[in-house]
Every structure is written in structure tokens, then in C-alpha cells.
Protein backbone atom coordinates (compact mmCIF):
# COMPACT_ATOMS: atom_id res chain seq x y z
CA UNK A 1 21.49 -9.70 -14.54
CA UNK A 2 23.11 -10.23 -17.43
CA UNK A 3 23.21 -13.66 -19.63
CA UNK A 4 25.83 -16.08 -20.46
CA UNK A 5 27.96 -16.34 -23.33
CA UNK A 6 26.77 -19.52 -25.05
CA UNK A 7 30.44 -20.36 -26.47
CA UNK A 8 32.51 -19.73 -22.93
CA UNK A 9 30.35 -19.63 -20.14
CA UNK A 10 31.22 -15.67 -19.78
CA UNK A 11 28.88 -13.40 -18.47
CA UNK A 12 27.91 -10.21 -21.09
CA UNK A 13 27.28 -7.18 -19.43
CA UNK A 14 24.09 -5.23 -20.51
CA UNK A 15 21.60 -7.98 -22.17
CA UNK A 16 18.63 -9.21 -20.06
CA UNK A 17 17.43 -12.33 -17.99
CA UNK A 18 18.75 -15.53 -17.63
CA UNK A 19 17.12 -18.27 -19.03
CA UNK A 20 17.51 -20.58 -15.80
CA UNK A 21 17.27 -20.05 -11.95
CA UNK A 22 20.62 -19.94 -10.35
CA UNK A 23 19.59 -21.94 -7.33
CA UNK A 24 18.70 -25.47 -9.98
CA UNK A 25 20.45 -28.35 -10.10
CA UNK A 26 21.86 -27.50 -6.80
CA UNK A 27 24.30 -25.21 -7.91
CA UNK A 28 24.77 -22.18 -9.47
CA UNK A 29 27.87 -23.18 -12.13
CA UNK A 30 26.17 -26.41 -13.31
CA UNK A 31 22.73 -24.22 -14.52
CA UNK A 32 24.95 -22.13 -16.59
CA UNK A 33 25.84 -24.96 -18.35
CA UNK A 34 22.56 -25.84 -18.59
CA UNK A 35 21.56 -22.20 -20.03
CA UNK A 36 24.14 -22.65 -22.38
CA UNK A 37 22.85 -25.19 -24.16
CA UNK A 38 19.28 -23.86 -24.03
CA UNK A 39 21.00 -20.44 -25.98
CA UNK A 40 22.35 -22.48 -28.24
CA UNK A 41 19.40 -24.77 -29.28
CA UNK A 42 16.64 -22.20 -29.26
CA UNK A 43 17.85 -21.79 -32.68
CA UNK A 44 18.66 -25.44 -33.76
CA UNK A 45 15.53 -27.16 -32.31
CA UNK A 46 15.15 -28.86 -35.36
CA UNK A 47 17.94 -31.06 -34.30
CA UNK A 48 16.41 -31.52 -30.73
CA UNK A 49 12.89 -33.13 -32.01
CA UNK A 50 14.79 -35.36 -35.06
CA UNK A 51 15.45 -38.73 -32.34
CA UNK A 52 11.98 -38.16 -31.55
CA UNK A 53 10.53 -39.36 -34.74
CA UNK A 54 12.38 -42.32 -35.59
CA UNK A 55 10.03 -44.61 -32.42
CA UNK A 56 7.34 -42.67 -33.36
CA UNK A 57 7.02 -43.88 -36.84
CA UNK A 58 7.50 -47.22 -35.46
CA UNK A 59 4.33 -46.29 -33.40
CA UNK A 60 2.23 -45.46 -36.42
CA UNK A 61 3.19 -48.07 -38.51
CA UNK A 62 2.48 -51.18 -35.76
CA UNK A 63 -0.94 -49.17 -35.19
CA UNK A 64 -1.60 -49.15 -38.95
CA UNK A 65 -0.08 -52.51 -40.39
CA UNK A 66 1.24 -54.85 -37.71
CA UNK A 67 -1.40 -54.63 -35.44
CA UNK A 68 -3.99 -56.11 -37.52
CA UNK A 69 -1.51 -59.38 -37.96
CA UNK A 70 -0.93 -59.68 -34.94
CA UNK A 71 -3.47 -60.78 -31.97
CA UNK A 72 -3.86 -59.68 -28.39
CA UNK A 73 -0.26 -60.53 -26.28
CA UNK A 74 -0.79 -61.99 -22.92
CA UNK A 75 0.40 -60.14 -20.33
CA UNK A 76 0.58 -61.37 -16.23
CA UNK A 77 -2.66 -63.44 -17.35
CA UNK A 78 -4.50 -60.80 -18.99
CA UNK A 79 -4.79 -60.06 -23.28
CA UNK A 80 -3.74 -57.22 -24.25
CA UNK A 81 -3.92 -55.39 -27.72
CA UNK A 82 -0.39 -55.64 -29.60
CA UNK A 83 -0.29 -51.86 -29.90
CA UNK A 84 -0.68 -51.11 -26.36
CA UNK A 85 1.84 -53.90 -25.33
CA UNK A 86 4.70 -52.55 -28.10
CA UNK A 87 3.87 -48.80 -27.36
CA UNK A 88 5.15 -48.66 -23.67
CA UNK A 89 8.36 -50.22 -25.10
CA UNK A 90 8.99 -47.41 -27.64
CA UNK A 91 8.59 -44.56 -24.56
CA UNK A 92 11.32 -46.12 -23.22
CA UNK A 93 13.04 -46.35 -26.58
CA UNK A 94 12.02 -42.67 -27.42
CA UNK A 95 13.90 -41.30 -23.36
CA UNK A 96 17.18 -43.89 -24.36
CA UNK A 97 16.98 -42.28 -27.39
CA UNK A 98 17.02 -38.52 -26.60
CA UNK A 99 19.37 -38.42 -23.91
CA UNK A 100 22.33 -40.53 -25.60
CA UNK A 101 22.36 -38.51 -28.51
CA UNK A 102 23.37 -35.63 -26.59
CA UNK A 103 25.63 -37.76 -24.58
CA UNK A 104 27.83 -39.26 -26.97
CA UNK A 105 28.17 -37.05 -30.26
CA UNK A 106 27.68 -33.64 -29.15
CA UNK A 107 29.97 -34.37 -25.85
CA UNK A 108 32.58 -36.04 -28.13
CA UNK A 109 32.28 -32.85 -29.93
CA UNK A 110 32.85 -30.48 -27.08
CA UNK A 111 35.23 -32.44 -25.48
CA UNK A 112 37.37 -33.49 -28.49
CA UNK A 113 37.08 -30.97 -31.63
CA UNK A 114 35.33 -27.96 -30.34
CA UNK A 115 37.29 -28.19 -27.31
CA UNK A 116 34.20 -25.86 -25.74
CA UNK A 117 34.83 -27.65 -22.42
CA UNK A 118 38.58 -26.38 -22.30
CA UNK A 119 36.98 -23.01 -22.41
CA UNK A 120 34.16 -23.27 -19.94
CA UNK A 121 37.16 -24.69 -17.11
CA UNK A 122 38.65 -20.67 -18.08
CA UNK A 123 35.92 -19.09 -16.19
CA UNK A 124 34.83 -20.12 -12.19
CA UNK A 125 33.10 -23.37 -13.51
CA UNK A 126 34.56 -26.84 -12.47
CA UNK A 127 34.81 -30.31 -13.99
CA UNK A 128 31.83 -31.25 -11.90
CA UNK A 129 29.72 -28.67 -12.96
CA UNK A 130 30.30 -29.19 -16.37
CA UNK A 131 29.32 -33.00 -15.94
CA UNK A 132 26.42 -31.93 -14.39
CA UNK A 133 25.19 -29.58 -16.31
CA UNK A 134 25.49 -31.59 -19.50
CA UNK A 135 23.92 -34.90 -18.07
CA UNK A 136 20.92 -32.20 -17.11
CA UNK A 137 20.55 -31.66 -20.46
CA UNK A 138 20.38 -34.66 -21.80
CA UNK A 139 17.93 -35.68 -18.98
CA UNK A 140 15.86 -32.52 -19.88
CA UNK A 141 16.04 -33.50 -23.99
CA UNK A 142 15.44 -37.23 -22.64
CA UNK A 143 12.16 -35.62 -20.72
CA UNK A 144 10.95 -33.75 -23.74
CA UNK A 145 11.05 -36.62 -26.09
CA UNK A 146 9.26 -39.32 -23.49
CA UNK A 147 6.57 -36.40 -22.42
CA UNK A 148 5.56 -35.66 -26.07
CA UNK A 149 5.40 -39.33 -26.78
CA UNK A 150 3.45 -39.96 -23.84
CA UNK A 151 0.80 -37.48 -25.35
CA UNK A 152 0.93 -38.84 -28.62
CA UNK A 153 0.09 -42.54 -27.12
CA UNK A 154 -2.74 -40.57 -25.04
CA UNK A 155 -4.37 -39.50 -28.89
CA UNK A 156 -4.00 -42.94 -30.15
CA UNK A 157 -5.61 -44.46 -27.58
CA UNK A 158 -2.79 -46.64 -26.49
CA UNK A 159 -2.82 -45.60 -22.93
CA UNK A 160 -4.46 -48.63 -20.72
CA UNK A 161 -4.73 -47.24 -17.17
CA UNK A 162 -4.77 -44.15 -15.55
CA UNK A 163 -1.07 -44.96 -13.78
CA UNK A 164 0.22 -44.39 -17.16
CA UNK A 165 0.94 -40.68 -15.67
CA UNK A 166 3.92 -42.58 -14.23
CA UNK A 167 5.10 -43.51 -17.11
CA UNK A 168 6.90 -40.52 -17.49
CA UNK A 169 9.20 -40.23 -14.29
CA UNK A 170 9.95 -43.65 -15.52
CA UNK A 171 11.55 -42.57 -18.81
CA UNK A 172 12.96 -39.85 -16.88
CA UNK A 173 15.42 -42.30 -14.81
CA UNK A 174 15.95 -43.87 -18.41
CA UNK A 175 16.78 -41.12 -19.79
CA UNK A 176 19.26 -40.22 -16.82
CA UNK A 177 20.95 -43.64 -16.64
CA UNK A 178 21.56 -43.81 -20.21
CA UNK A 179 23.02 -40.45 -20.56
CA UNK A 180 24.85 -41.30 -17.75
CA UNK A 181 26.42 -44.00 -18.85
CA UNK A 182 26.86 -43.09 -21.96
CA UNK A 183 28.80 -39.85 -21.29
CA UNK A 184 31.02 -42.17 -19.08
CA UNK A 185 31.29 -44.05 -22.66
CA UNK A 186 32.38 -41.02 -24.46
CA UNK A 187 35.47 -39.89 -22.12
CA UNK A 188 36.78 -42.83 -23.80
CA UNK A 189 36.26 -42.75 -27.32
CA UNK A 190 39.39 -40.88 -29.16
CA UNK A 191 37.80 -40.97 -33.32
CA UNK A 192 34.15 -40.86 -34.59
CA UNK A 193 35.29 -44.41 -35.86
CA UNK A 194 34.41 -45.18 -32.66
CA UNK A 195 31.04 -44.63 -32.81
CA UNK A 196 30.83 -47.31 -34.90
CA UNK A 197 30.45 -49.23 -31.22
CA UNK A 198 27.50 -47.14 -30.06
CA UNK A 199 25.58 -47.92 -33.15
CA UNK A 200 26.31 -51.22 -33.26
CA UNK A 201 24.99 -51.83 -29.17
CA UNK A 202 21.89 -49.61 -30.10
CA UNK A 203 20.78 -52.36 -32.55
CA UNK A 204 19.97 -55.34 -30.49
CA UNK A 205 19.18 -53.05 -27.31
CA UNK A 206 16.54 -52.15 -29.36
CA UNK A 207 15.41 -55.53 -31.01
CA UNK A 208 16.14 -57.50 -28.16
CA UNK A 209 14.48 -56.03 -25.34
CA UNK A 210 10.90 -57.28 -25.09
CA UNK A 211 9.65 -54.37 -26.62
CA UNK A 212 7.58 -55.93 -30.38
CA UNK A 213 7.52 -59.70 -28.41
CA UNK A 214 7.04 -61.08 -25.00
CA UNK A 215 10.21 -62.24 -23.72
CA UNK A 216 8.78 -65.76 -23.11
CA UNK A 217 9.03 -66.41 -27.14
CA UNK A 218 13.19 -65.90 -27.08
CA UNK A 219 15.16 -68.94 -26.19
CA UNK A 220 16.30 -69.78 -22.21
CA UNK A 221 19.57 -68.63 -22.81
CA UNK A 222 18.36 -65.51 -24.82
CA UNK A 223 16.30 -64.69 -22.17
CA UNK A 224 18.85 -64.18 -19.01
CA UNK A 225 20.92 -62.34 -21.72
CA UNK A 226 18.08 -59.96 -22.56
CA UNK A 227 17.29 -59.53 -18.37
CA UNK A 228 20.29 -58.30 -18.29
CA UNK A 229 20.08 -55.75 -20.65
CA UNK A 230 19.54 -52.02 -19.48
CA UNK A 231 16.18 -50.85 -22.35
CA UNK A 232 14.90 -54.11 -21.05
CA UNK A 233 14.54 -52.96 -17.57
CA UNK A 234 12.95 -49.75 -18.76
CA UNK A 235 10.46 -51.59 -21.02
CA UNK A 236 9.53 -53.33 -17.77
CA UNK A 237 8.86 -50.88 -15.89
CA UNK A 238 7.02 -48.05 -18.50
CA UNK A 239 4.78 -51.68 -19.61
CA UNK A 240 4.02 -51.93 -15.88
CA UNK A 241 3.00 -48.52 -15.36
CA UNK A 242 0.91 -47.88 -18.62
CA UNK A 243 -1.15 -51.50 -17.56
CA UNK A 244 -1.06 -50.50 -13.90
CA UNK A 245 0.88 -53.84 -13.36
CA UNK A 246 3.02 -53.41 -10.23
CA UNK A 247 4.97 -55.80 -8.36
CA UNK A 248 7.84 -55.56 -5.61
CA UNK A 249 10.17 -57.26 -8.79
CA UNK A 250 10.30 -53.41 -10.50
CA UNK A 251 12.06 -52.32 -7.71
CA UNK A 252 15.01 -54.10 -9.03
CA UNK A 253 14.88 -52.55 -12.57
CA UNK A 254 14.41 -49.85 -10.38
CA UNK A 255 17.70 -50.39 -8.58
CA UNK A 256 19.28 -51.37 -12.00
CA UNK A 257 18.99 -48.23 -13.70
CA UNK A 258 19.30 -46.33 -11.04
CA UNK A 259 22.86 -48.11 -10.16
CA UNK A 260 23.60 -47.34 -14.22
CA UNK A 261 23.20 -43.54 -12.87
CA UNK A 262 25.67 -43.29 -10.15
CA UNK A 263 28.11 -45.53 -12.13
CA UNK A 264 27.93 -43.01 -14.88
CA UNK A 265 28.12 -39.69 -13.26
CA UNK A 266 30.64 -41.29 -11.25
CA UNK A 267 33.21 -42.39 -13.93
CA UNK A 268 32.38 -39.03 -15.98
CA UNK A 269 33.77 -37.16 -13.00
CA UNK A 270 36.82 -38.68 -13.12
CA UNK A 271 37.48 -39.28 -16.57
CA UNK A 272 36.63 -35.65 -17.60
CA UNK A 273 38.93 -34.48 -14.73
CA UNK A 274 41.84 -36.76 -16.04
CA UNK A 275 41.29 -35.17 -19.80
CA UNK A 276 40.87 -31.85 -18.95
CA UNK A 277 42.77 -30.84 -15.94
CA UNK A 278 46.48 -30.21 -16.27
């Protein structure tokens, strides 16, 4: 078996194993996307771990400073300290985090400078498979950042209940509906001046989303904007999981994120089909 070429997609004759089973993702085309970018990272994982740090220093420095200022936060009629209520929220924060950045600049980059997608669609793989195998991915980046996060709340004696295991399939679907939307995003950006947007979204998504206050302390109006927000429904449902707080309402965050996921893949289909097929 012999490996594929990390620019193209081509298969070199001669070197050893592939890096990923054929048979994942459901096809055989979308993996070698996915191996791709595995080839191509190995070697640049400092650039993989740098969106991890940016929540986790938030982490540190609530446990440190804040959390002394600040008393226990009532949560469904139970106190609870301020680090374990903010904590759950950066998780979430930490899987938005890892897949978009994959999803937005480095797609923009393949798909408008590097034109690495234009090559790929030379060899047997398809539009879909390309969509595919990039939103795996970021889902797979996404994964890595929420898992190692997870641990790190685990040392620091943030985790609250034992159902905090779930906490990571949770971030998972974050991380899947953000990248999915926000590849959809990127099929229609045309400059990096347009990244000016995605920065300036990221900002209140992450102030405004229940994750350093309860959501009772915003304003009425404030608060059926923030509902309505997609971190906010992943806050909900990794601060749920970590107490071992469950209700029949997460299965609407549930539904909202997941809904974010077909939208996504649905519109990057199409759009990458319109720019890169003849």
C-alpha cells in the first residue's frame, strides 16, 4: 500500500502504510483527505495545540483570581463553585474553537490561494469527499482540543459528577456544527478582509453566552437574544453534563446544533461544487 501525496491526493508508489483505514468516514476518497491533513500536520502540530491555550488560560486565571471574588452561582436550585460553573462553558469554547479555525482560514486558504482543492478534484476524489474529509478534520482537531481540556478540568478538580464523561461527545457535536457552518461561511468569503466578520461574531459568542454569568443576570431582551445563540446551546448542554443536570429541554440544544450540522454540510456541498466545478 502505498501513501498519499499530501499536496494532490496522488498515490506514491513504494513508501509504506497509510495513516487511516480506507473503510472510515464511510468512504474511501473522503479518508484520504483526511490522511492528508494528518501528513501535513505531523510536522506543524505546533499550530494544531495554539487555539487550545487561549480558554485554557482563561481556566487558570478564574481558578487563581476570579474565583476567590466571586461566590458559589446557583444553578437549578443548587450552589455551585464559580470555577466549576465557568469551566464547562470554556469546553465548549475550547471544541468551537478548534474546529473553526480549520474551517475558515485554512479552507479559505485551500480553496482560494493555494488552490489545493483544484488539485485534489484532478485525481478520482469528488466535491463531496473533499467536504467531508475536511469537516472530519476539523471535528477530529475540535475532539482533540475538548478531550485534553476535559483532562485538564479532571486535575483541577473542576469536574462535579461522574456524567462529566459525556461531556465530551457533547463538544464533539460542537465542534461538528461549528465547523460545519462555518465552512458553509467560508465558500463565501472572497478577501481575508473578510475575516474581519468571523472575528468580530467570535467576540460576543464568547462573552455573551452564559459561560462567566448565569443568564438570569442579562436583561429580558438580552436573554432571548443570547438563547438563540449557537455556544449558548453548547454551554447548556456540557454545564448539564459536568453537574449531571438533565432535562428533556437539552434535547432541543440538542436538535439546534445538530440542525447547524446538516445546514452546514449541506450548503458546503453546493457552494464548493458551484466554485470548483466547471
Amino acid at each position: 500500500m502505498s501513501p498519499t501525496d499530501a499536496a494532490t491526493g496522488l498515490e506514491r508508489p513504494g513508501v509504506a502504510l497509510r495513516i487511516t483505514p480506507l473503510a472510515l468516514l464511510g468512504g474511501r476518497n473522503a479518508a484520504r483527505v483526511l490522511e492528508r491533513n494528518i501528513l501535513v500536520y505531523r510536522r506543524s502540530w505546533i499550530f494544531i495545540v495554539s487555539g487550545f491555550f487561549e480558554p485554557l488560560f482563561y481556566l487558570l486565571s478564574i481558578g487563581i483570581g476570579l474565583s476567590h471574588l466571586v461566590g458559589p452561582i446557583p444553578v437549578d436550585g443548587r450552589l455551585v463553585a464559580y470555577t466549576a460553573f465557568v469551566a464547562p462553558g470554556l469546553l465548549a469554547s475550547s471544541a468551537m474553537n478548534g474546529a473553526m479555525l480549520d474551517s475558515t482560514f485554512l479552507v479559505f486558504m485551500k480553496l482560494k490561494i493555494a488552490k489545493t482543492y483544484d488539485a485534489m478534484l484532478a485525481t478520482p476524489l469528488a466535491v463531496g469527499d473533499i467536504a467531508l474529509g475536511e469537516l472530519s478534520w476539523c471535528v477530529l482537531r475540535g475532539a482533540l482540543y475538548s478531550g485534553a481540556f476535559l483532562c485538564i478540568m479532571a486535575a483541577l478538580g473542576y469536574v462535579v459528577s461522574p456524567w462529566a464523561i459525556l461531556c465530551w461527545p457533547g463538544a464533539i457535536l460542537i465542534s461538528l456544527a461549528f465547523a460545519s457552518v462555518g465552512m458553509a461561511g467560508t465558500t463565501y468569503m472572497r478577501t481575508w478582509q473578510d475575516f474581519d466578520i468571523v472575528s468580530l461574531a467570535f467576540i460576543p459568542l464568547f462573552l455573551f453566552s452564559a459561560t462567566f454569568y448565569p443568564l438570569t443576570v442579562f436583561p429580558g431582551w438580552l436573554q432571548a437574544v443570547v438563547r438563540c445563540t449557537p455556544l449558548y446551546q453548547g454551554v447548556v448542554l456540557e454545564r448539564a453534563a459536568d453537574l449531571g443536570i438533565f432535562t428533556w429541554s437539552l434535547l432541543i440544544h440538542i436538535g439546534y446544533l445538530a440542525a447547524m450540522t446538516v445546514g452546514g454540510v449541506m450548503i458546503t456541498s453546493r457552494r464548493l461544487g458551484r466554485l470548483l466545478l466547471p
